[in-house]
PDB file of N, CA and C in Angstrom:
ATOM      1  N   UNK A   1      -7.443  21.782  36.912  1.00  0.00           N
ATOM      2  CA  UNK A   1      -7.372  20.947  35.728  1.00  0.00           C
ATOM      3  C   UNK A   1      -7.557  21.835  34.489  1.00  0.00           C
ATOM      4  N   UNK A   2      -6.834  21.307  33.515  1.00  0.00           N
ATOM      5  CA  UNK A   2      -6.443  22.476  32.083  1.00  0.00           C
ATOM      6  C   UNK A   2      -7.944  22.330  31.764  1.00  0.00           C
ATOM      7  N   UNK A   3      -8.964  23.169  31.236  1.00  0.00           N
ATOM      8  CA  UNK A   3      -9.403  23.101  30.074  1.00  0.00           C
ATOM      9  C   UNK A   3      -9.492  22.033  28.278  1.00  0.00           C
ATOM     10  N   UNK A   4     -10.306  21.079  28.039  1.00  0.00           N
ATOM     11  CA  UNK A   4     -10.079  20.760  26.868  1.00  0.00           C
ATOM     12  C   UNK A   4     -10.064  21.845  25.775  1.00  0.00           C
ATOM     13  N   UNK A   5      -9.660  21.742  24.501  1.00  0.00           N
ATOM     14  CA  UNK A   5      -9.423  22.231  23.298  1.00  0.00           C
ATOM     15  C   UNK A   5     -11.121  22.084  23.555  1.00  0.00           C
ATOM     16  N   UNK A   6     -11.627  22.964  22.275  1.00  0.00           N
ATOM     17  CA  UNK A   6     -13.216  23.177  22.109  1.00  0.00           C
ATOM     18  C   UNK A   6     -12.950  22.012  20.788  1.00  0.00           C
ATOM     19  N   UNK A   7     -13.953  21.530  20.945  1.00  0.00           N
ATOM     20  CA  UNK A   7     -14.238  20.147  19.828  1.00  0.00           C
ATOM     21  C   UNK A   7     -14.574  20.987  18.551  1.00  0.00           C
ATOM     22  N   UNK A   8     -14.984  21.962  18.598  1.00  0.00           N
ATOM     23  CA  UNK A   8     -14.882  22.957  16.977  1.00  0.00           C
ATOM     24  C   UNK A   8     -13.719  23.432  16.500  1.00  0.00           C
ATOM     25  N   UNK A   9     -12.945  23.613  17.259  1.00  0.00           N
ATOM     26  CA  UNK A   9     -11.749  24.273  16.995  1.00  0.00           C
ATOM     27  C   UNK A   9     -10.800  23.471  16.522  1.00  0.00           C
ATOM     28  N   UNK A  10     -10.493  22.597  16.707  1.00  0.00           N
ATOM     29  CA  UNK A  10      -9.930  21.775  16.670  1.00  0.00           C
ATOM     30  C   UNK A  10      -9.524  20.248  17.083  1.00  0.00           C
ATOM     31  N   UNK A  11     -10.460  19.610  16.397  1.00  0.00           N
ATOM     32  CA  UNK A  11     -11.566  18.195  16.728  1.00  0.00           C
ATOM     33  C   UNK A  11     -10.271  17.340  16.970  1.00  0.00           C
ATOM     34  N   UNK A  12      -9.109  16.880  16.479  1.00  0.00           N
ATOM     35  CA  UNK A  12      -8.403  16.113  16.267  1.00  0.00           C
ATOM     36  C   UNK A  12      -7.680  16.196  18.126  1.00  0.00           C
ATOM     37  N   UNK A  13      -6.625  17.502  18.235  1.00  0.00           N
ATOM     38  CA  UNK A  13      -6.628  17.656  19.226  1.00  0.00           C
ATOM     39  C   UNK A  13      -7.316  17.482  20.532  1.00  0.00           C
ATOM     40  N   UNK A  14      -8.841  17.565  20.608  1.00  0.00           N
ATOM     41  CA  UNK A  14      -9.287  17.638  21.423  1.00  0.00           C
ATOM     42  C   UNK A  14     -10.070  16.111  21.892  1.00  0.00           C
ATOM     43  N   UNK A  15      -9.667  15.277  20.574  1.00  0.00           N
ATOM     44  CA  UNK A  15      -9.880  13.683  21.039  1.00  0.00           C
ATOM     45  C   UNK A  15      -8.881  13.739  21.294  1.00  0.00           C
ATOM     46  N   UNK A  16      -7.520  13.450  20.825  1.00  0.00           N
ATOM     47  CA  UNK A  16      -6.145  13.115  22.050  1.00  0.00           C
ATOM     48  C   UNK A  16      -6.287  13.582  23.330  1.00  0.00           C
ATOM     49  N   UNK A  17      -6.383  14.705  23.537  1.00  0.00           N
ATOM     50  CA  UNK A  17      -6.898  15.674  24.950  1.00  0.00           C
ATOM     51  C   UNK A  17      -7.964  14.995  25.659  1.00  0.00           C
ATOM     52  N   UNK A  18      -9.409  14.443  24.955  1.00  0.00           N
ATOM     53  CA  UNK A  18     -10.082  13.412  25.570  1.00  0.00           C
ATOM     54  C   UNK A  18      -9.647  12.221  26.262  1.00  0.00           C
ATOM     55  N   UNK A  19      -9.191  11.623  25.021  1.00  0.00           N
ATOM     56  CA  UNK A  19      -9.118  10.143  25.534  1.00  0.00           C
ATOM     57  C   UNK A  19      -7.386   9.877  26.918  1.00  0.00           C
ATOM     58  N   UNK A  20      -6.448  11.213  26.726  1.00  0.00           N
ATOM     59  CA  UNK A  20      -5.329  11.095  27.553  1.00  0.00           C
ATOM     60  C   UNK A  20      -6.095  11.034  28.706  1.00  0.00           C
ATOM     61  N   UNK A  21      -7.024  12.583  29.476  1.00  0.00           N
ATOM     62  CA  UNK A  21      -7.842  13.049  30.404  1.00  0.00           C
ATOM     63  C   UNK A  21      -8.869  12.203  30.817  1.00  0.00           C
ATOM     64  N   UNK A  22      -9.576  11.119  29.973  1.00  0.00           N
ATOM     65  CA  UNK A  22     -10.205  10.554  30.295  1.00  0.00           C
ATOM     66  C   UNK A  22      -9.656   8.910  30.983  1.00  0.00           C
ATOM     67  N   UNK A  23      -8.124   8.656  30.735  1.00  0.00           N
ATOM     68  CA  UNK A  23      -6.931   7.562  30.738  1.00  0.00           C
ATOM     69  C   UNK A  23      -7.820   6.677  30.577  1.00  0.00           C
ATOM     70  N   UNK A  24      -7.913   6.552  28.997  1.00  0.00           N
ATOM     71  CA  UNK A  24      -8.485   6.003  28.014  1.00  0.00           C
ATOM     72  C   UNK A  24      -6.949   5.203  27.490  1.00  0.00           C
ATOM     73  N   UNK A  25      -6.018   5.850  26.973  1.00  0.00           N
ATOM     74  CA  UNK A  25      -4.907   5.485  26.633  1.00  0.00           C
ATOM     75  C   UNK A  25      -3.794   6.371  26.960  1.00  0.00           C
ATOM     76  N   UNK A  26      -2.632   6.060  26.625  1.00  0.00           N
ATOM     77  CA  UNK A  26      -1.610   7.026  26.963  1.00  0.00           C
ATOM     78  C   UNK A  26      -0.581   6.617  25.348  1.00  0.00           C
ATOM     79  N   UNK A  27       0.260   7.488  25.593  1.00  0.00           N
ATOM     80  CA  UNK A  27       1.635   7.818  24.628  1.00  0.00           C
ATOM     81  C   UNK A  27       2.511   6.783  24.628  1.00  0.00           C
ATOM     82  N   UNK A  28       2.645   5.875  23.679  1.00  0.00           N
ATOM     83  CA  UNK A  28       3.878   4.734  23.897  1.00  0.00           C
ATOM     84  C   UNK A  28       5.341   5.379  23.395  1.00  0.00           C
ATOM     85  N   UNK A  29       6.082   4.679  23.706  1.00  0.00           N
ATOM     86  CA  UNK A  29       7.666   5.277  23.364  1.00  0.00           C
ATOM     87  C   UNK A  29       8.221   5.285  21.926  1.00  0.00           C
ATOM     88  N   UNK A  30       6.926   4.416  21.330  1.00  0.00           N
ATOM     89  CA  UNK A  30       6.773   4.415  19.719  1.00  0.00           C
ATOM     90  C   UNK A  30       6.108   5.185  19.865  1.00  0.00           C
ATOM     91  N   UNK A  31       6.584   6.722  18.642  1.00  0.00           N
ATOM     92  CA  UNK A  31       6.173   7.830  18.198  1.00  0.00           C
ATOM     93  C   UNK A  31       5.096   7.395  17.355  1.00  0.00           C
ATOM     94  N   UNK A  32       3.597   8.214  17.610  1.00  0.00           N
ATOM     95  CA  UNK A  32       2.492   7.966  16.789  1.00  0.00           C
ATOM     96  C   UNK A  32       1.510   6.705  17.410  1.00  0.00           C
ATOM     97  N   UNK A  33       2.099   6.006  18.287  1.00  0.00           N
ATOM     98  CA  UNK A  33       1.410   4.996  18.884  1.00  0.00           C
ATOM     99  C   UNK A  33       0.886   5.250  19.784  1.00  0.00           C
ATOM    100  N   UNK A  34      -0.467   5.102  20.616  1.00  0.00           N
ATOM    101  CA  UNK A  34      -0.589   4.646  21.797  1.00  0.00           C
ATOM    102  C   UNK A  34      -0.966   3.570  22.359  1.00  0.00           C
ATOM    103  N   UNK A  35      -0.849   3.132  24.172  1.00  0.00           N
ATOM    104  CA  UNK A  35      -1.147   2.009  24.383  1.00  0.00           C
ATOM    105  C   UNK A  35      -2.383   2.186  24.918  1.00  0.00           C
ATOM    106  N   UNK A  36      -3.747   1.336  24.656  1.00  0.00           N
ATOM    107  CA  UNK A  36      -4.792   1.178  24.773  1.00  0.00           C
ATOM    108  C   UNK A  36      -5.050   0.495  26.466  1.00  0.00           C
ATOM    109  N   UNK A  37      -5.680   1.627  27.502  1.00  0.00           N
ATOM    110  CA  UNK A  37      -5.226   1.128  28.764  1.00  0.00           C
ATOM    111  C   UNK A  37      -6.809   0.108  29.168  1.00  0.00           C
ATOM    112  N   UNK A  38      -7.190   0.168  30.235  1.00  0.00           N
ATOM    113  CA  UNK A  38      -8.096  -1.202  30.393  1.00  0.00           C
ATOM    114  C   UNK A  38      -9.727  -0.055  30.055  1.00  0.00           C
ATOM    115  N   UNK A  39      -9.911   0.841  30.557  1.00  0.00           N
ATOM    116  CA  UNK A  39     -11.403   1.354  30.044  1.00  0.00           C
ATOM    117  C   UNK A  39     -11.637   1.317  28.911  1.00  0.00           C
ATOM    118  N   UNK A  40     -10.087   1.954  28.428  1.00  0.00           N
ATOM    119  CA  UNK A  40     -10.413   2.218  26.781  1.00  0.00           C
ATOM    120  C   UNK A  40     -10.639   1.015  25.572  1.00  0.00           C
ATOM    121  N   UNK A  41      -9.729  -0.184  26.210  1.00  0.00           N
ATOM    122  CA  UNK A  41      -9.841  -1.268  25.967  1.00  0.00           C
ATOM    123  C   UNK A  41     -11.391  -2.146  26.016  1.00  0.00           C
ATOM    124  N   UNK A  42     -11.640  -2.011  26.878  1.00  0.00           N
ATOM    125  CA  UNK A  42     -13.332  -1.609  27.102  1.00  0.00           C
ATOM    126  C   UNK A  42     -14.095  -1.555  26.392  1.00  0.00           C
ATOM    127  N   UNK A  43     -14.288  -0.209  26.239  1.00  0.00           N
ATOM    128  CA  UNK A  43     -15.341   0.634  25.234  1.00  0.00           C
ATOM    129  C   UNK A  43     -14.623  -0.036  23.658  1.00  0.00           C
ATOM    130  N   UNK A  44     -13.629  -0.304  23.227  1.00  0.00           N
ATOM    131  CA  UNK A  44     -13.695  -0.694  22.230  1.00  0.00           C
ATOM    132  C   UNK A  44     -14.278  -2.390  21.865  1.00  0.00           C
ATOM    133  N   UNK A  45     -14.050  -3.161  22.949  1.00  0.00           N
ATOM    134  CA  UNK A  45     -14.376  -4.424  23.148  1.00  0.00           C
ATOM    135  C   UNK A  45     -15.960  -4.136  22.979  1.00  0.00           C
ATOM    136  N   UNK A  46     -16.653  -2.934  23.405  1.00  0.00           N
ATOM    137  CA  UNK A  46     -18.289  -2.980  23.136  1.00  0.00           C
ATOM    138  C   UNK A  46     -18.269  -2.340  22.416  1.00  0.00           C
ATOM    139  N   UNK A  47     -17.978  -1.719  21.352  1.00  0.00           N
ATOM    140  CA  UNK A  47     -18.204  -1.051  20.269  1.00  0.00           C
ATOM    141  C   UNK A  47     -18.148  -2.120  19.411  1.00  0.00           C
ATOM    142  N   UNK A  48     -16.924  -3.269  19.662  1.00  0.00           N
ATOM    143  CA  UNK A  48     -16.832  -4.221  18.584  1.00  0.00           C
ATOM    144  C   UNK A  48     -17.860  -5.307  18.496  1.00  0.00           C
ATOM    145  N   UNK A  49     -18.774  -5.717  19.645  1.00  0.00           N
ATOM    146  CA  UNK A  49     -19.481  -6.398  19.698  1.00  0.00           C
ATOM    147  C   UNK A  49     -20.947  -5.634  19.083  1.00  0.00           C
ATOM    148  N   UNK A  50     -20.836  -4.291  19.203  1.00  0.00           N
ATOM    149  CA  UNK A  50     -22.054  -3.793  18.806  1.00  0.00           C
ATOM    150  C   UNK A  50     -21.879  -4.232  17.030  1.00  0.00           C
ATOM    151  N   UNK A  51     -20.489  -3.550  16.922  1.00  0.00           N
ATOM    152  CA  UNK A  51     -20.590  -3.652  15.398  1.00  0.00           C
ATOM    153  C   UNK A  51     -20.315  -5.172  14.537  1.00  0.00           C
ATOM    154  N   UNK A  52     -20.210  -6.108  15.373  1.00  0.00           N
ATOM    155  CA  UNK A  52     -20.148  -7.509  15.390  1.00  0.00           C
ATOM    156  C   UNK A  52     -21.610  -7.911  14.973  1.00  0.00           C
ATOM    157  N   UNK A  53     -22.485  -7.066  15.973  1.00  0.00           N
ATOM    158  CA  UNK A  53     -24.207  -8.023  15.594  1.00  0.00           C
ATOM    159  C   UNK A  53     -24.712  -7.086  14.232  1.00  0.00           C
ATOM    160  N   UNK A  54     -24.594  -5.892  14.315  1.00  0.00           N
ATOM    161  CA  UNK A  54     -24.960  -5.085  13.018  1.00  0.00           C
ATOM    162  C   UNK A  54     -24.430  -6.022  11.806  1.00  0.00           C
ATOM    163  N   UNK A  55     -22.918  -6.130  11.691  1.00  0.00           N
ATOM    164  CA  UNK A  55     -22.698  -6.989  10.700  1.00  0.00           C
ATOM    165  C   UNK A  55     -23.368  -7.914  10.525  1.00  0.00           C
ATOM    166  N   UNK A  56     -23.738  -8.929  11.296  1.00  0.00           N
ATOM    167  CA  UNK A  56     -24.252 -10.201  11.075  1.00  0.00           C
ATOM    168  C   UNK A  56     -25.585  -9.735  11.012  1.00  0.00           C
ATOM    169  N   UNK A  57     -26.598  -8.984  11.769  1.00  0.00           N
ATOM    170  CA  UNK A  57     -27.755  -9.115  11.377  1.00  0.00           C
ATOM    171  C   UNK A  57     -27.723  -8.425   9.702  1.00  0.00           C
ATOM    172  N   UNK A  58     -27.217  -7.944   9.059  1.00  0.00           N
ATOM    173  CA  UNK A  58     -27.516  -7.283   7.844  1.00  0.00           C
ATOM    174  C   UNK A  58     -26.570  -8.724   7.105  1.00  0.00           C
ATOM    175  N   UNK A  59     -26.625 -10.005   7.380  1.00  0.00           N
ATOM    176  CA  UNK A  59     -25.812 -10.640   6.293  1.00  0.00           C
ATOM    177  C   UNK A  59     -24.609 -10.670   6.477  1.00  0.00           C
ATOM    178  N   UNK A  60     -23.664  -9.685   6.684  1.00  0.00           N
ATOM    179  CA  UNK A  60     -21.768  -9.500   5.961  1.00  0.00           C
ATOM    180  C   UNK A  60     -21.246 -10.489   7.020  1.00  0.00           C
ATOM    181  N   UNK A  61     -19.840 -10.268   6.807  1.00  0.00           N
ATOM    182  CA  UNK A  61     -18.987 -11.042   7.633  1.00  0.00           C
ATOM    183  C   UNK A  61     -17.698  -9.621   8.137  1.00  0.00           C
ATOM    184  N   UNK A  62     -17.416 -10.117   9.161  1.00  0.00           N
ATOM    185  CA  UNK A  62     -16.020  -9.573   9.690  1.00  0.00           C
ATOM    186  C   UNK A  62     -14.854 -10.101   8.238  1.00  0.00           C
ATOM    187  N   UNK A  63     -13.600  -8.837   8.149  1.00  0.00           N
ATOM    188  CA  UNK A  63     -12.876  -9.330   7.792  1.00  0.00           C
ATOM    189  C   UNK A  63     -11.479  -8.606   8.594  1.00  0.00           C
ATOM    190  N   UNK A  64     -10.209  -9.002   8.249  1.00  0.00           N
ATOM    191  CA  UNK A  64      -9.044  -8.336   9.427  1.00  0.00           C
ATOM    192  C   UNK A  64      -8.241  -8.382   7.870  1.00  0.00           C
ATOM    193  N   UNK A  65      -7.336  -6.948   7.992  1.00  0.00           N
ATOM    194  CA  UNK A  65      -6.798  -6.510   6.637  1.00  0.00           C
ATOM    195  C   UNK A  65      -5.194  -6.752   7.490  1.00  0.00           C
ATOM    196  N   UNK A  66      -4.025  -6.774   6.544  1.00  0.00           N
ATOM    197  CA  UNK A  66      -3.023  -6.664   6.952  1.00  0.00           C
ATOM    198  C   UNK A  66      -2.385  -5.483   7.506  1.00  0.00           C
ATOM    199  N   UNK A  67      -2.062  -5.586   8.349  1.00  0.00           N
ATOM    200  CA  UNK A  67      -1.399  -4.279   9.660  1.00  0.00           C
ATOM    201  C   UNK A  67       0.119  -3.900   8.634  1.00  0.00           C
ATOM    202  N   UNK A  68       0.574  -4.618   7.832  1.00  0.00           N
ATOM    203  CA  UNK A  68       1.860  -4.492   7.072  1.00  0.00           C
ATOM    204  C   UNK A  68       1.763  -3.982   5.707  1.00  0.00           C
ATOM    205  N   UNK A  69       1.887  -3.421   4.974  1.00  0.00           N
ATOM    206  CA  UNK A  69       0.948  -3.108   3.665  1.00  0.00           C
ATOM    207  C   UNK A  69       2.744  -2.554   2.861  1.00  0.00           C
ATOM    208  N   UNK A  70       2.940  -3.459   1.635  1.00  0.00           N
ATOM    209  CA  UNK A  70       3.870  -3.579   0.627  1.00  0.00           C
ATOM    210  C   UNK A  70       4.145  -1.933   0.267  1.00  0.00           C
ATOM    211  N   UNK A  71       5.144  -1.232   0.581  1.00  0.00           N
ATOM    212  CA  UNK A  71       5.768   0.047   0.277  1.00  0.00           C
ATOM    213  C   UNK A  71       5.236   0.114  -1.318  1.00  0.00           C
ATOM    214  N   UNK A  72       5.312  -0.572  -1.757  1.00  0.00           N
ATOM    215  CA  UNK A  72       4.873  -0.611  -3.437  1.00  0.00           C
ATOM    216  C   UNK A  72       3.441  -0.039  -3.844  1.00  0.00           C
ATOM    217  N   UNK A  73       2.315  -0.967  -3.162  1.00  0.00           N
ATOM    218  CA  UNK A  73       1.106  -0.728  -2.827  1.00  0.00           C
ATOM    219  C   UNK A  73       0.673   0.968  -2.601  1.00  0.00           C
ATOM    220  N   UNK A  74       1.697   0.950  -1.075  1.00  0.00           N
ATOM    221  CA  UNK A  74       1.760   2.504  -0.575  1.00  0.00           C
ATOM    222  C   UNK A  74       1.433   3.671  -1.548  1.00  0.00           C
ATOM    223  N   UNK A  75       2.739   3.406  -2.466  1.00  0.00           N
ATOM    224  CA  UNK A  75       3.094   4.775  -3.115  1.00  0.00           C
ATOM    225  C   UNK A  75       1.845   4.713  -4.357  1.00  0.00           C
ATOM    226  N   UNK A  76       1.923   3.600  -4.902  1.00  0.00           N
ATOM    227  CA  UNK A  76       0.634   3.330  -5.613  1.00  0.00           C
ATOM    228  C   UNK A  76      -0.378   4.453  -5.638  1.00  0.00           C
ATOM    229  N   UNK A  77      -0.803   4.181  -4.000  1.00  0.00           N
ATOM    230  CA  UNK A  77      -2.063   4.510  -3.684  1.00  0.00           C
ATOM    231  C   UNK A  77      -1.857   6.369  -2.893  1.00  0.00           C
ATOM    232  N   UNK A  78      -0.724   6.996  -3.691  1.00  0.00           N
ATOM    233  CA  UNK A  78       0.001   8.058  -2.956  1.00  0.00           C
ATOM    234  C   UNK A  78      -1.385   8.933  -3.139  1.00  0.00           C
ATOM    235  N   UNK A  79      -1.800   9.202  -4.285  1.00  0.00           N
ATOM    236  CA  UNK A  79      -2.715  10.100  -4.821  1.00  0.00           C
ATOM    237  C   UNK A  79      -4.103  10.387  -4.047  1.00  0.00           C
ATOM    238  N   UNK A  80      -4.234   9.239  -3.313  1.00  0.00           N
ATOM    239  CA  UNK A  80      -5.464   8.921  -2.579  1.00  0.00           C
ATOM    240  C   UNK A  80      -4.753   8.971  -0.704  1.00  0.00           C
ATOM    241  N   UNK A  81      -3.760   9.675  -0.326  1.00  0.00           N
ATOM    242  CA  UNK A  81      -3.184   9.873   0.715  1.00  0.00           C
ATOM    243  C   UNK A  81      -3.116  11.375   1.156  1.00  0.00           C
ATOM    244  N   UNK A  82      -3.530  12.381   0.157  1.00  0.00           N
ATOM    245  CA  UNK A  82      -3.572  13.952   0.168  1.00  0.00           C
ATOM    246  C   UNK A  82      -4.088  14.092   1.422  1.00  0.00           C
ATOM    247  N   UNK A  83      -3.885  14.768   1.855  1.00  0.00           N
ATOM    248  CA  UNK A  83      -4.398  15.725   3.577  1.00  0.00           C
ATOM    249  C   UNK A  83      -3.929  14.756   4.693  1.00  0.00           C
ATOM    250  N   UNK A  84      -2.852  13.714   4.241  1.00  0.00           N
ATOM    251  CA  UNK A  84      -2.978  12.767   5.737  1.00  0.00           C
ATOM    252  C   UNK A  84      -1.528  12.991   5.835  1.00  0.00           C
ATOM    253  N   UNK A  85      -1.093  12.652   6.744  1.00  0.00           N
ATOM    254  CA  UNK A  85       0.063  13.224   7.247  1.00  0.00           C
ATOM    255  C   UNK A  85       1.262  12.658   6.134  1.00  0.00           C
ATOM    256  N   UNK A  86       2.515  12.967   6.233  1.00  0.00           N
ATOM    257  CA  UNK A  86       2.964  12.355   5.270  1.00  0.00           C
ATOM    258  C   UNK A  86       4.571  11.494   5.391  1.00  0.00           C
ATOM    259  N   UNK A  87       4.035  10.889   6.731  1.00  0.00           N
ATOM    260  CA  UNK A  87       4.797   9.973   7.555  1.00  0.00           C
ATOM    261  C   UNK A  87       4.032   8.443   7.676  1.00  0.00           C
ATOM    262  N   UNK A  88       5.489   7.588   7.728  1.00  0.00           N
ATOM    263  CA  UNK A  88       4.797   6.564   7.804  1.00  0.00           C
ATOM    264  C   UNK A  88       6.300   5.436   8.097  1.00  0.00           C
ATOM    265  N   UNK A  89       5.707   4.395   9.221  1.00  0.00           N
ATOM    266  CA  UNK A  89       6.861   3.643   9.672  1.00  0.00           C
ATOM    267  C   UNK A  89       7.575   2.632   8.211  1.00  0.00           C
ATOM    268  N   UNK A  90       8.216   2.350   8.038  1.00  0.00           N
ATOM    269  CA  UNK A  90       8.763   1.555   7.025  1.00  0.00           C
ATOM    270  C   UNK A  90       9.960   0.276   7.719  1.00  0.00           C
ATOM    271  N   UNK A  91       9.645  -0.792   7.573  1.00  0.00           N
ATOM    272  CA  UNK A  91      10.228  -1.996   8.056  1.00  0.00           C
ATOM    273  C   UNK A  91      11.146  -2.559   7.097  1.00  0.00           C
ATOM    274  N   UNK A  92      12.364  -2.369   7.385  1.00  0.00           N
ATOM    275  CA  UNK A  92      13.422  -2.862   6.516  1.00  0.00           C
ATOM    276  C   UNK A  92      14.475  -4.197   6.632  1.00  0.00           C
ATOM    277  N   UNK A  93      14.179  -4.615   7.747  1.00  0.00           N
ATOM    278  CA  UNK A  93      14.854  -5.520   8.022  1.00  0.00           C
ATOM    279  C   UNK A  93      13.781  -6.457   8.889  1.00  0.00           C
ATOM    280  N   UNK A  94      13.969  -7.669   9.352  1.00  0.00           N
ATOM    281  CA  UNK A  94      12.942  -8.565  10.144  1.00  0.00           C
ATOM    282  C   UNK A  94      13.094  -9.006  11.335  1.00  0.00           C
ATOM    283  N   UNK A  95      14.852  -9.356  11.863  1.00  0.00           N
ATOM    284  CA  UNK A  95      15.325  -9.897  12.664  1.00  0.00           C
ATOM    285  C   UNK A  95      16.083  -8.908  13.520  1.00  0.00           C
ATOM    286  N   UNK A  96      15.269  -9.004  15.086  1.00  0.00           N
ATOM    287  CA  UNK A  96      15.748  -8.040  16.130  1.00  0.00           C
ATOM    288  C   UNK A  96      16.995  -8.391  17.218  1.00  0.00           C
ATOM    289  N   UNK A  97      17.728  -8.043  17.389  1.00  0.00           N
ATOM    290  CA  UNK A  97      18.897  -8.042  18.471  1.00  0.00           C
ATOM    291  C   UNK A  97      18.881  -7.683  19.281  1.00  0.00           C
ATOM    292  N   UNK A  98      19.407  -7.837  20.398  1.00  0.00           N
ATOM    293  CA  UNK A  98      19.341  -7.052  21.762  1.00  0.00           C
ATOM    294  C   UNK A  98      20.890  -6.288  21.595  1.00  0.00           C
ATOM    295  N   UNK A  99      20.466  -5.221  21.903  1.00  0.00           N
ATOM    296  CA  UNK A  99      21.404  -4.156  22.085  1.00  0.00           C
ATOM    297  C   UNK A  99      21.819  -3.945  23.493  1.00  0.00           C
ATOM    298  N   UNK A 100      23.506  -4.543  23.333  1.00  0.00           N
ATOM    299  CA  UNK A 100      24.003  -4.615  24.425  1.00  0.00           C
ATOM    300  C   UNK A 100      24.153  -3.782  25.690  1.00  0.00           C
ATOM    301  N   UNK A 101      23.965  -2.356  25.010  1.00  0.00           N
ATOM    302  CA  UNK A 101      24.200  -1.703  25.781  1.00  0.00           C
ATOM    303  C   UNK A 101      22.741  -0.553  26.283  1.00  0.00           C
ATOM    304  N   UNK A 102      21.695  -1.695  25.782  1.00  0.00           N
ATOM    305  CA  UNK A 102      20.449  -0.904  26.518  1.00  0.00           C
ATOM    306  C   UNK A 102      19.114  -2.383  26.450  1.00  0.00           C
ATOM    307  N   UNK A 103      18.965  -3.259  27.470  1.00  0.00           N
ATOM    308  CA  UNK A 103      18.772  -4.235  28.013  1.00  0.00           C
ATOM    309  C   UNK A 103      16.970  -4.350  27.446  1.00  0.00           C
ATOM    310  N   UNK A 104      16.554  -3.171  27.581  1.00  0.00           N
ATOM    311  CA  UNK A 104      15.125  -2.931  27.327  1.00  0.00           C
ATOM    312  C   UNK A 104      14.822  -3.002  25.780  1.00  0.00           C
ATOM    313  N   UNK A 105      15.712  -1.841  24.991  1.00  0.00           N
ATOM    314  CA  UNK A 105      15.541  -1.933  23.906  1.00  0.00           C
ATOM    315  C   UNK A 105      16.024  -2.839  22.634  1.00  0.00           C
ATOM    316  N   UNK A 106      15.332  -3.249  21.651  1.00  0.00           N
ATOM    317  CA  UNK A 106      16.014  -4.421  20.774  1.00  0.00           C
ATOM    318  C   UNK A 106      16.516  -3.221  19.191  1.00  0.00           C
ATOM    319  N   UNK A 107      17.261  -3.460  18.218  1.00  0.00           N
ATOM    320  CA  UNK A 107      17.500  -3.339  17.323  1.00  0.00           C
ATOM    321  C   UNK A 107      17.775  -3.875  16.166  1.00  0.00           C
ATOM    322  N   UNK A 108      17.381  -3.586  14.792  1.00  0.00           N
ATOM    323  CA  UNK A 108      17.360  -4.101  13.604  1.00  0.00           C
ATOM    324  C   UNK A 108      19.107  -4.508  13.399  1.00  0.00           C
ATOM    325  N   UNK A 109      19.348  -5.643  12.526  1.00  0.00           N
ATOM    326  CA  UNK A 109      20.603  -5.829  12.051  1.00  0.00           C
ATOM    327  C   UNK A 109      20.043  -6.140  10.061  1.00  0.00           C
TER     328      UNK A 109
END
C-alpha cells in the first residue's frame, strides 16, 4: 500500500489521499465532485449533530445557504476569491434532455 502525502507537506493532498484510502468517498464523473460513500456519510451525520447541539446550546439557529449563487454576486465578490482556485461550474440553461445516443447521460438544450 502507497504511502500517504505527509500532512505538512502538503495538507490538501493528503486529505483527498485520506478520505479516498480511508473509502470515505470516491471521485464522481462530475469533475471536482465527490460522492459521499456510507462511513463518510456517517461521520458527517455526527459531526452535524455535534454541531447541531453546540448551536442550540449557545442560543443560534441552523441556517442552509443557496447551493446556486447569481454569477453577478460571484464576480462581485471576485476580490475576496484570491488563492482559491479559479474555476467554477456555471449553469446556463435549466431543462435537461436525454441524449440519444448515450442513454446514461442527459444534456442541456
Amino acid at each position: 500500500m502507497a504511502k500517504l502525502t505527509k500532512r505538512e507537506d502538503n495538507y490538501s493532498q493528503w486529505y483527498n489521499e485520506l478520505v479516498v484510502k480511508a473509502d470515505l468517498a470516491e471521485n464522481s464523473e462530475v469533475r471536482g465532485c465527490m460522492v459521499i460513500k456510507p462511513y463518510g456519510y456517517s461521520i458527517w451525520e455526527k459531526m452535524q449533530a455535534a454541531l447541531d447541539k453546540m448551536f442550540k446550546d449557545t442560543g443560534h439557529s441552523n441556517a442552509y445557504f443557496p447551493l446556486f449563487v447569481p454569477k453577478s454576486l460571484f464576480e462581485a465578490e471576485e476580490k475576496n476569491a484570491e488563492g482559491f482556485a479559479k474555476e467554477c461550474a456555471v449553469v446556463t440553461h435549466y431543462r435537461l434532455k436525454n441524449d440519444p445516443n448515450n442513454k446514461r447521460q442527459a444534456h442541456c438544450r
